[in-house]
PDB file of N, CA and C in Angstrom:
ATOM      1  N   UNK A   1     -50.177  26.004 103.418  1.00  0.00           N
ATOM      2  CA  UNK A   1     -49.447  27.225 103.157  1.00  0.00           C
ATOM      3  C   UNK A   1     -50.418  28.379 102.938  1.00  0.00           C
ATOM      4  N   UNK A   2     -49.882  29.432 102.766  1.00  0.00           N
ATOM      5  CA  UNK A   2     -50.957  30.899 103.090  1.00  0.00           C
ATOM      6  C   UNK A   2     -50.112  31.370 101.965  1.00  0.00           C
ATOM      7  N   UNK A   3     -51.604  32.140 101.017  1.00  0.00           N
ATOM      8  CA  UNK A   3     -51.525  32.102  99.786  1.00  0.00           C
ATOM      9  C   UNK A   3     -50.821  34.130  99.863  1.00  0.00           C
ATOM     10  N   UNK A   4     -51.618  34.609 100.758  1.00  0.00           N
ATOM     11  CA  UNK A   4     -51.053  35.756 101.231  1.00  0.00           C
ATOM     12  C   UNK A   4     -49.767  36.318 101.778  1.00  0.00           C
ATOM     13  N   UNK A   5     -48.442  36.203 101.012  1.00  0.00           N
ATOM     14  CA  UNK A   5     -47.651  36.485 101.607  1.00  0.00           C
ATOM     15  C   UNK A   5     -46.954  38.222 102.223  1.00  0.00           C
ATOM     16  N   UNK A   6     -46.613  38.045 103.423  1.00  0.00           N
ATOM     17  CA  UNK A   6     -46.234  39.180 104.066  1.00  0.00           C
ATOM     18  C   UNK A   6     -44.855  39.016 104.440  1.00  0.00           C
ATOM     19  N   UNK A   7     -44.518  39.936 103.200  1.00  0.00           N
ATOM     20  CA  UNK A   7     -42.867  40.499 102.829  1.00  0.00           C
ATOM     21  C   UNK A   7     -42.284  40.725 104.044  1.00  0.00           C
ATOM     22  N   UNK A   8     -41.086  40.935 104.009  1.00  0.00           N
ATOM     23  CA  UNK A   8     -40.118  41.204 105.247  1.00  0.00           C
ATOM     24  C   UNK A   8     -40.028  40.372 106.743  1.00  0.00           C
ATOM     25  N   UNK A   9     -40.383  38.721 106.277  1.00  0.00           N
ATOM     26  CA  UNK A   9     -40.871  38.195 107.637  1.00  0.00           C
ATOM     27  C   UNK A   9     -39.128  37.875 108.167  1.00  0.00           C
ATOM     28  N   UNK A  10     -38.027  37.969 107.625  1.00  0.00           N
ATOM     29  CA  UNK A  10     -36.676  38.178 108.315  1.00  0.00           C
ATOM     30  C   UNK A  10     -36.466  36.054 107.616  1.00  0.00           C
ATOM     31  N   UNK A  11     -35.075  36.018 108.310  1.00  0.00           N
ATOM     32  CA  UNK A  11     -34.887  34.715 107.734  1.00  0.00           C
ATOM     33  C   UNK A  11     -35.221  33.327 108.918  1.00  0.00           C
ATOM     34  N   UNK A  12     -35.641  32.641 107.798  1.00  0.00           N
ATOM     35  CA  UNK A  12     -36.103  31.328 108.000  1.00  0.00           C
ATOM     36  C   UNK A  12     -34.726  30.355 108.156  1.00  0.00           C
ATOM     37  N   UNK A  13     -34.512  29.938 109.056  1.00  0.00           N
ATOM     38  CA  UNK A  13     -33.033  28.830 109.573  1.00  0.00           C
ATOM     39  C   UNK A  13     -33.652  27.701 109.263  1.00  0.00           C
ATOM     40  N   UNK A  14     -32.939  26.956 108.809  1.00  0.00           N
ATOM     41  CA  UNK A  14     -33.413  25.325 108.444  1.00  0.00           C
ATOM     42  C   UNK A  14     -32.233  24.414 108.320  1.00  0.00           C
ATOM     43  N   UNK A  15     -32.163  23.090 108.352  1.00  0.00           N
ATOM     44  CA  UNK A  15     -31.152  22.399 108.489  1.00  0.00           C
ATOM     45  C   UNK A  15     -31.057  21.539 107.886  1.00  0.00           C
ATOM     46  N   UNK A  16     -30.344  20.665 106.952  1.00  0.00           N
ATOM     47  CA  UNK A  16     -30.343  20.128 105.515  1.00  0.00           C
ATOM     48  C   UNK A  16     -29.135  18.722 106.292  1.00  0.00           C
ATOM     49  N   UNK A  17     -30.038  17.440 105.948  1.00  0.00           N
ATOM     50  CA  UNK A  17     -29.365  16.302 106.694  1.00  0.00           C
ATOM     51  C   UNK A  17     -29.476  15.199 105.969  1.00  0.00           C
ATOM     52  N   UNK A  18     -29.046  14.302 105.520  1.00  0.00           N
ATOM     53  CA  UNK A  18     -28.606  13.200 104.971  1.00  0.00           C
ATOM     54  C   UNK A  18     -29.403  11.771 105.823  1.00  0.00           C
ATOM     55  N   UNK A  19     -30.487  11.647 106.118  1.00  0.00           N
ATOM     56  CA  UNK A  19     -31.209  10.736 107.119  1.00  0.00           C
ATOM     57  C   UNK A  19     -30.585   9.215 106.720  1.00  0.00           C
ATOM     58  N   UNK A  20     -30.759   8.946 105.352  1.00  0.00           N
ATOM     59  CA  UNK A  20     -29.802   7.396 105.085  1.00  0.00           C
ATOM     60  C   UNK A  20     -29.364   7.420 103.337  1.00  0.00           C
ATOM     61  N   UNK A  21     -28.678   7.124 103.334  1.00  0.00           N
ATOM     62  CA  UNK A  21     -28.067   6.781 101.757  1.00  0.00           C
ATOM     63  C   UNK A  21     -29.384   7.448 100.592  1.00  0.00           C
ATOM     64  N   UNK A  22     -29.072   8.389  99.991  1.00  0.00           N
ATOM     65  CA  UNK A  22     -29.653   9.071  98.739  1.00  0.00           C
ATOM     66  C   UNK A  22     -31.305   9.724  99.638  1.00  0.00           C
ATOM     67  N   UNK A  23     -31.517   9.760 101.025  1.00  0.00           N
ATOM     68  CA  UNK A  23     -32.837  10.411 101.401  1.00  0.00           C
ATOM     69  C   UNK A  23     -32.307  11.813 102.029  1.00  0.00           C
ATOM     70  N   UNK A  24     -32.699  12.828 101.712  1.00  0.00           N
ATOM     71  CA  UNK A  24     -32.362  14.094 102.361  1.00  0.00           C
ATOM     72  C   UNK A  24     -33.549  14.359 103.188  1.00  0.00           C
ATOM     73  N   UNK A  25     -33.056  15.404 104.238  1.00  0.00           N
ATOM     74  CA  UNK A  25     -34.443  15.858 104.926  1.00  0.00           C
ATOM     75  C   UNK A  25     -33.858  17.379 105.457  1.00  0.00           C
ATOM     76  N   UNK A  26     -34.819  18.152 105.035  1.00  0.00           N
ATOM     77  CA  UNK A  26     -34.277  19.793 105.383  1.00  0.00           C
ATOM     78  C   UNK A  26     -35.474  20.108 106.921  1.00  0.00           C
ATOM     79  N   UNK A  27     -35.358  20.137 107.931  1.00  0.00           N
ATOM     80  CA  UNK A  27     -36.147  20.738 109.160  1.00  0.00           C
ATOM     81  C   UNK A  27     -36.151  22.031 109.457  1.00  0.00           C
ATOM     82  N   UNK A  28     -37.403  22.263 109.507  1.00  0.00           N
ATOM     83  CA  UNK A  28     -37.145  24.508 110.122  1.00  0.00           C
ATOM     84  C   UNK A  28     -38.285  24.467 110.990  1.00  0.00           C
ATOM     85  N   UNK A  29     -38.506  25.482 111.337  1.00  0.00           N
ATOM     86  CA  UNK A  29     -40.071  25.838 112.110  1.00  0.00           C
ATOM     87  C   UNK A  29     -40.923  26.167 110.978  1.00  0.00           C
ATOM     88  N   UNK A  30     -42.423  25.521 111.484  1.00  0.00           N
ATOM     89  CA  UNK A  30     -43.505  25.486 110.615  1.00  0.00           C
ATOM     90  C   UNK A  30     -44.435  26.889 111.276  1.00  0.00           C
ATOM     91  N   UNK A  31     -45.086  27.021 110.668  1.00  0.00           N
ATOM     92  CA  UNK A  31     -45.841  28.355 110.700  1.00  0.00           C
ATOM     93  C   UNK A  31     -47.066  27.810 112.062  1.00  0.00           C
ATOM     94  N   UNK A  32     -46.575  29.150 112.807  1.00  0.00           N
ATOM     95  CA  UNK A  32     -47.693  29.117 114.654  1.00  0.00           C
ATOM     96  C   UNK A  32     -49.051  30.227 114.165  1.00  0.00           C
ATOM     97  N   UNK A  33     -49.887  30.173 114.641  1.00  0.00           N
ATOM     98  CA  UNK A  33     -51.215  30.913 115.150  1.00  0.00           C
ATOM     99  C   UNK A  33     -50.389  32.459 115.358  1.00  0.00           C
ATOM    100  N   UNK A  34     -50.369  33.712 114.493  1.00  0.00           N
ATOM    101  CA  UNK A  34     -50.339  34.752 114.719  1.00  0.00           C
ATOM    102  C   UNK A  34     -51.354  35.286 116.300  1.00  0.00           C
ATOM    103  N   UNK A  35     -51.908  34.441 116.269  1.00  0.00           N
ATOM    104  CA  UNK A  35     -53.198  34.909 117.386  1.00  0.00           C
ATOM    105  C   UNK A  35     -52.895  34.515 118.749  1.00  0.00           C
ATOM    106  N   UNK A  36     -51.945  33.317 118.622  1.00  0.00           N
ATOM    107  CA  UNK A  36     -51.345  32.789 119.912  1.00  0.00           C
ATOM    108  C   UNK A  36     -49.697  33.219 120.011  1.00  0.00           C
ATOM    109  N   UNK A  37     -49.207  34.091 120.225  1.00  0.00           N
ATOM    110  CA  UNK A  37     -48.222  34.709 120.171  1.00  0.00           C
ATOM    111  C   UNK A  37     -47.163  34.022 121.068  1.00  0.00           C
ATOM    112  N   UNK A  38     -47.657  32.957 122.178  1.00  0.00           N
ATOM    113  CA  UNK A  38     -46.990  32.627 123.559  1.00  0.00           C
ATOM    114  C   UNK A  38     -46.572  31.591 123.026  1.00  0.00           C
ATOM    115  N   UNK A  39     -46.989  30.644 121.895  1.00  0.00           N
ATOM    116  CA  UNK A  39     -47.292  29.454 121.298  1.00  0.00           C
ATOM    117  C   UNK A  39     -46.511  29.307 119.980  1.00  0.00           C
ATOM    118  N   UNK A  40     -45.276  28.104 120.752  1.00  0.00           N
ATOM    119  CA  UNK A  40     -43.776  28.076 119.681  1.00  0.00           C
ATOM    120  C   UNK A  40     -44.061  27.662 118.520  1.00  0.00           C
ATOM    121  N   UNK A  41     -43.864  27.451 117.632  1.00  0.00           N
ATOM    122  CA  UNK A  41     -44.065  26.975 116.425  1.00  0.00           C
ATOM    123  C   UNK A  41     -43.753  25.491 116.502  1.00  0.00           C
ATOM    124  N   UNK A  42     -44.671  24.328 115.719  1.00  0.00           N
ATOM    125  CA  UNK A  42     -44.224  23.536 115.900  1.00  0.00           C
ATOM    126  C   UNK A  42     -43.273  22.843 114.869  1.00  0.00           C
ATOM    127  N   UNK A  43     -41.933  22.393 114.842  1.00  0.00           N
ATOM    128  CA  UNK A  43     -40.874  21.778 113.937  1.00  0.00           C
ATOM    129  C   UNK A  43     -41.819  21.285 112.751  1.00  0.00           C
ATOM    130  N   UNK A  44     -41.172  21.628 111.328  1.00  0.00           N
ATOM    131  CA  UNK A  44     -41.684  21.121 110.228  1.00  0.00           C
ATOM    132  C   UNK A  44     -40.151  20.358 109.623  1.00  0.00           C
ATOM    133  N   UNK A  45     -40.798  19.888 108.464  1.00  0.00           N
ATOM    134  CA  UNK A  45     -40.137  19.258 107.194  1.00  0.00           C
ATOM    135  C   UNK A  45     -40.023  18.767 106.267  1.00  0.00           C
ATOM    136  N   UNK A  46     -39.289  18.473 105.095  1.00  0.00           N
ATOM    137  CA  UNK A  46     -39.622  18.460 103.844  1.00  0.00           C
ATOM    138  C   UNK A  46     -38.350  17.039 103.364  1.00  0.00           C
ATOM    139  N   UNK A  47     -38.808  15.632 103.303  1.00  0.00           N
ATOM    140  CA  UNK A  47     -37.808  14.450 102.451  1.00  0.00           C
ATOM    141  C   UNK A  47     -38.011  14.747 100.897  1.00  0.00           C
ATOM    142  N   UNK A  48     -36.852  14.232 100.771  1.00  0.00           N
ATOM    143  CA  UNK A  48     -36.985  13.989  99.128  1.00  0.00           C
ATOM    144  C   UNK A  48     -35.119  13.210  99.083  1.00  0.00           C
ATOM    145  N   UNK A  49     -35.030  12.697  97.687  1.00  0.00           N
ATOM    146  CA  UNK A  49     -34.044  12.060  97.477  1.00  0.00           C
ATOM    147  C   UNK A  49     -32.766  12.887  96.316  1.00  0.00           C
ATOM    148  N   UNK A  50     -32.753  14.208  96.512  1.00  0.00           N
ATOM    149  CA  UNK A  50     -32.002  15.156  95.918  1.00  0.00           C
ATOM    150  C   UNK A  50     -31.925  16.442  96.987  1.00  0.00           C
ATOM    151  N   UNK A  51     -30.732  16.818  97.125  1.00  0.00           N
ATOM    152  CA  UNK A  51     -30.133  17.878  98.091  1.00  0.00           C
ATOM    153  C   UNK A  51     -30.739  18.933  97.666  1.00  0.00           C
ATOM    154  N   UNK A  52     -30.385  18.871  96.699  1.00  0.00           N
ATOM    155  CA  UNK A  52     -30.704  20.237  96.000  1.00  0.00           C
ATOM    156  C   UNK A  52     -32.110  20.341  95.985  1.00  0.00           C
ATOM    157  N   UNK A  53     -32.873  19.708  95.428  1.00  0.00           N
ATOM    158  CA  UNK A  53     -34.644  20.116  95.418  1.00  0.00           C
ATOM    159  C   UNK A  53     -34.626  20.202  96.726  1.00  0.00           C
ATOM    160  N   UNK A  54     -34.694  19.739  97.376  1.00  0.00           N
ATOM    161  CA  UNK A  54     -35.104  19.257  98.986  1.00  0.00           C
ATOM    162  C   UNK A  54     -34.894  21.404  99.349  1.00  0.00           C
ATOM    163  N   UNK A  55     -33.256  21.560  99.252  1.00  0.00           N
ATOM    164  CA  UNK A  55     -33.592  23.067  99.750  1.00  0.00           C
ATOM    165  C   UNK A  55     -33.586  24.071  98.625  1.00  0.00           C
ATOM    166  N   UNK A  56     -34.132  23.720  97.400  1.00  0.00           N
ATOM    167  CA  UNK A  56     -35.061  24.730  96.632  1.00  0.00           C
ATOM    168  C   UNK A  56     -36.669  24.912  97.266  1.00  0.00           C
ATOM    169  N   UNK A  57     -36.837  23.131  97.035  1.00  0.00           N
ATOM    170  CA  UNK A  57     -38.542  23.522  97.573  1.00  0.00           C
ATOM    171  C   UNK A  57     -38.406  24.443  98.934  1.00  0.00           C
ATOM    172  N   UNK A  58     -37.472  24.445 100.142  1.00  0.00           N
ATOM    173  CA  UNK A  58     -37.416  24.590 101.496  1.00  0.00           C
ATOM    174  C   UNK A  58     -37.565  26.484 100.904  1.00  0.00           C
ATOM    175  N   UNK A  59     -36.781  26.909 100.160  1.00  0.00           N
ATOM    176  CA  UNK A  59     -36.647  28.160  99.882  1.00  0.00           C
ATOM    177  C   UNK A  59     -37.422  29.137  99.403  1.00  0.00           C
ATOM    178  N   UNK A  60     -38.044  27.808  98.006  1.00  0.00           N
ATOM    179  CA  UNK A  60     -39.442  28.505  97.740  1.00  0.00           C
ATOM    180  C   UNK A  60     -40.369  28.786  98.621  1.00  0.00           C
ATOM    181  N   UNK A  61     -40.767  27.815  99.795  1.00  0.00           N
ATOM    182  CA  UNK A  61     -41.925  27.697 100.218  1.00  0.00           C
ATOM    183  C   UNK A  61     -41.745  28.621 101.116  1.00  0.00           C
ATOM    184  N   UNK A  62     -40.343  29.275 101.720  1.00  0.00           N
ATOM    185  CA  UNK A  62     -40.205  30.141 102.392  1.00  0.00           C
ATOM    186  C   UNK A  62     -40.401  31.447 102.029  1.00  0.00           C
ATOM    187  N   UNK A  63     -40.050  31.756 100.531  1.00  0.00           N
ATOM    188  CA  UNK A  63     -40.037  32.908  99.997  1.00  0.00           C
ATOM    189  C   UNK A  63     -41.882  33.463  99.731  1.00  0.00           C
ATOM    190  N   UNK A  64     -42.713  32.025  99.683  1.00  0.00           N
ATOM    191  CA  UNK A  64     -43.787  32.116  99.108  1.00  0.00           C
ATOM    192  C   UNK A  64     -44.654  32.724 100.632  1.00  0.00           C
ATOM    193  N   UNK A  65     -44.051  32.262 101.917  1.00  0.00           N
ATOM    194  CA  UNK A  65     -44.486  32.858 102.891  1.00  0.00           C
ATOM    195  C   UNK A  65     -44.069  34.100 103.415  1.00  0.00           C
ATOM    196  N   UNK A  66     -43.133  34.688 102.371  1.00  0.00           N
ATOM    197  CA  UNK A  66     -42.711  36.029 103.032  1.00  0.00           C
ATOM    198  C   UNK A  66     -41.394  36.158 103.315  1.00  0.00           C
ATOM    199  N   UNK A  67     -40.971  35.413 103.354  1.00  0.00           N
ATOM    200  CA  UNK A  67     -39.496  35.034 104.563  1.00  0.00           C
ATOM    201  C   UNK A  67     -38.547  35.751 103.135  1.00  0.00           C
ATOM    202  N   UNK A  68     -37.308  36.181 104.040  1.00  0.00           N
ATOM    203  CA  UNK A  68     -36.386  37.108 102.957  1.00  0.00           C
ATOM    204  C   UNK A  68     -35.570  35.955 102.230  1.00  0.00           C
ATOM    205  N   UNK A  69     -34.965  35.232 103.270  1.00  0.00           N
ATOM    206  CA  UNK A  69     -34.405  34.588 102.837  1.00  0.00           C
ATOM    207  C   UNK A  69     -34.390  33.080 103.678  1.00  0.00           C
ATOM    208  N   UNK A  70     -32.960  31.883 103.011  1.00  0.00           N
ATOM    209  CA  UNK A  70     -33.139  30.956 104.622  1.00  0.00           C
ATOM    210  C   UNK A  70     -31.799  30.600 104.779  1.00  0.00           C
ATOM    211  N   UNK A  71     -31.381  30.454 105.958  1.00  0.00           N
ATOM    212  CA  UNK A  71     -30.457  30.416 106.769  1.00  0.00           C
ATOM    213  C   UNK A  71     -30.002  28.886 107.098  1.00  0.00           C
ATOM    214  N   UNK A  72     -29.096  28.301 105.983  1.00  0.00           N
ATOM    215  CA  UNK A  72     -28.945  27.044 106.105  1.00  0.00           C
ATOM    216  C   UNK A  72     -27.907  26.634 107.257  1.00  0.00           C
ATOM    217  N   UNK A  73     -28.680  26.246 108.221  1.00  0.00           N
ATOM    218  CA  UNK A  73     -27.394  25.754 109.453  1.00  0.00           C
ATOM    219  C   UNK A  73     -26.972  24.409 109.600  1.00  0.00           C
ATOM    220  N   UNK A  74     -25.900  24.161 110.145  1.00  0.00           N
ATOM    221  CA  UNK A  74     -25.219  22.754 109.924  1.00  0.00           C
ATOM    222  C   UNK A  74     -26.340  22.263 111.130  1.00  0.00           C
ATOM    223  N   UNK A  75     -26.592  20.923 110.634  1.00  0.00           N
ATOM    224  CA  UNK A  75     -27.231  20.158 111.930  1.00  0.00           C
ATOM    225  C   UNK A  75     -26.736  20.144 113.530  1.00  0.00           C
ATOM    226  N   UNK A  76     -25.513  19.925 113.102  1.00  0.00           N
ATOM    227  CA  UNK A  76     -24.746  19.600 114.396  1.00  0.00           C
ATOM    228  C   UNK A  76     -24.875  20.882 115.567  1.00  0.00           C
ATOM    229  N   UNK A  77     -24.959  22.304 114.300  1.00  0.00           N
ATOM    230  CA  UNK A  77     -25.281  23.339 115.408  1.00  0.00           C
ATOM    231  C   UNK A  77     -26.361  23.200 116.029  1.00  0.00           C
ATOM    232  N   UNK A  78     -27.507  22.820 115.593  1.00  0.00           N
ATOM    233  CA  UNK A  78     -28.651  22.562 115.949  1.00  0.00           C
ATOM    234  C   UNK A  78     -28.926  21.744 117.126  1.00  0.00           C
ATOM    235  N   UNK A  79     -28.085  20.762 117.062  1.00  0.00           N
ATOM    236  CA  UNK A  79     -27.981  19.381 117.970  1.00  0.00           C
ATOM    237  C   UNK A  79     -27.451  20.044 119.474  1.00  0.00           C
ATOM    238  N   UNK A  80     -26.164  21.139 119.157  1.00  0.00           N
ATOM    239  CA  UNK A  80     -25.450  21.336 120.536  1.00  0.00           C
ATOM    240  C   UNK A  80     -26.361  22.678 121.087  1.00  0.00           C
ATOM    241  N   UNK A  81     -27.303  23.546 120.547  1.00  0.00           N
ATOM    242  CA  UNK A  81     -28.032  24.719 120.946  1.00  0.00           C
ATOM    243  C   UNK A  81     -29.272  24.303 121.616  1.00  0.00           C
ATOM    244  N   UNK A  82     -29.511  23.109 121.525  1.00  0.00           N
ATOM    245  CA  UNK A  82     -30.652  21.971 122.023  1.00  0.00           C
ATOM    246  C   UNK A  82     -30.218  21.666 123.660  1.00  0.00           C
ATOM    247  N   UNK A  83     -28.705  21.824 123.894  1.00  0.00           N
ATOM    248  CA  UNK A  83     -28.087  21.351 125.120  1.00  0.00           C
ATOM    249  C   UNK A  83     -28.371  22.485 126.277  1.00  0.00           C
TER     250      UNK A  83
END
């Protein structure tokens, strides 16, 4: 993580999923090379066994990079925008 954060980076979408009985897993895009601009970000993520921490930490770590806010989307949207 980058200790320097730069305010106003717009919102961070992430997706908050139930992988098996009591394991959560929240997925978003992980932070790309400012320098390689052509170059997608590659998918990150964060397990833990509470919903709730799982997208506090997701929020903090977003807020700590700048990001305004995050944009919790249902998986399933995720799944059919993939098509």
């Amino acid at each position: 993580m980058r200790n320097d954060p730069v305010h106003g980076r717009g919102v961070l979408k992430a997706t908050l999923r139930e992988v098996e009985p009591g394991l959560f897993k929240a997925d978003y895009p992980g932070e790309s090379n400012p320098e390689q601009a052509d170059v997608e970000a590659l998918p990150d993520s964060h397990l833990g066994d509470d919903a709730a921490g799982v997208k506090s930490w997701v929020e903090e770590m977003a807020a700590g990079l700048g990001y305004d806010r995050v944009e919790w989307v249902p998986p399933e949207a995720t799944a059919s925008e993939r098509r």
